[in-house]
Protein backbone atom coordinates (compact mmCIF):
# COMPACT_ATOMS: atom_id res chain seq x y z
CA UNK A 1 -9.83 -15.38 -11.13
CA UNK A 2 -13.47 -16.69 -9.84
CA UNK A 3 -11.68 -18.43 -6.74
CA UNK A 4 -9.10 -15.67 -5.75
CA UNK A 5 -10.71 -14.83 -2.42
CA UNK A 6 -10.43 -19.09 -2.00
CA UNK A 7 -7.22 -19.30 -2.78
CA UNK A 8 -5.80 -16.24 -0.80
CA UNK A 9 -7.40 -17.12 2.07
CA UNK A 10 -6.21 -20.98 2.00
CA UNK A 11 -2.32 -19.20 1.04
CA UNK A 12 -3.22 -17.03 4.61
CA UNK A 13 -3.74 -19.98 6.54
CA UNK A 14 -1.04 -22.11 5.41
CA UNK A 15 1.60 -19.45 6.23
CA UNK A 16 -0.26 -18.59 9.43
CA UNK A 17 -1.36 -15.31 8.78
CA UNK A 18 -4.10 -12.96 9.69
CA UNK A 19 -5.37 -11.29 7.14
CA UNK A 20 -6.06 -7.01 7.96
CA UNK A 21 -10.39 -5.94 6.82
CA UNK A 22 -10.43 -3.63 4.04
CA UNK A 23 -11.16 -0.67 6.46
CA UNK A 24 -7.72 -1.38 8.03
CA UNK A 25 -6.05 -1.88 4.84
CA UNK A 26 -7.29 1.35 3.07
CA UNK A 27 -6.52 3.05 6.65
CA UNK A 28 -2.65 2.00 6.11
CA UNK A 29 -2.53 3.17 2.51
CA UNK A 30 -3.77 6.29 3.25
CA UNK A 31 -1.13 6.87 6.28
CA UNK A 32 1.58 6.04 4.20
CA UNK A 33 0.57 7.64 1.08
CA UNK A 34 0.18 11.00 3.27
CA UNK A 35 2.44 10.87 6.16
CA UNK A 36 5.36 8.13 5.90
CA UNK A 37 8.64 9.65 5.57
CA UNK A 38 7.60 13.50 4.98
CA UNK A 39 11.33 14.13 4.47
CA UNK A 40 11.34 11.52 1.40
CA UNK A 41 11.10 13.46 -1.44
CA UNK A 42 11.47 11.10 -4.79
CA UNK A 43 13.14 12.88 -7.51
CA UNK A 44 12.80 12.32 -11.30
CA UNK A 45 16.58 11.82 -12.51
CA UNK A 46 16.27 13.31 -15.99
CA UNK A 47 14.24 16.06 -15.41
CA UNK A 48 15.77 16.41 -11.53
CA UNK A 49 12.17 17.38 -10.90
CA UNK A 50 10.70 16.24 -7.70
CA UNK A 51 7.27 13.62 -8.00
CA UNK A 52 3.85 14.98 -7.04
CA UNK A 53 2.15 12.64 -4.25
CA UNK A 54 -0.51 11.02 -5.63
CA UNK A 55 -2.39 11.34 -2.46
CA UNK A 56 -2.72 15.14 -0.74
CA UNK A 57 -3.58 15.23 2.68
């Protein structure tokens, strides 16, 4: 979509929202991919395996 950054940015200020820079963005994906809810473990039923994290930090 040619005119998605258009379009988002019109959606953003119709609902009245600030929209967070790529730096912080990536910086909140990283925290929660790494440290969120250490004592979350999701488990794969059939195999009652645990996931790895996709992210290791």
């Amino acid at each position: 979509m040619p005119d998605l950054a258009v379009r988002r940015d019109r959606a953003a200020a119709a609902l009245g929202l600030d929209l967070p820079t790529e730096t912080d963005v990536l910086a909140r994906l990283r925290e929660v991919a790494t440290e969120a809810d250490k004592d979350f473990i999701l488990i794969f039923t059939p195999e009652d395996e645990p996931y790895d994290p996709l992210i290791k930090g």
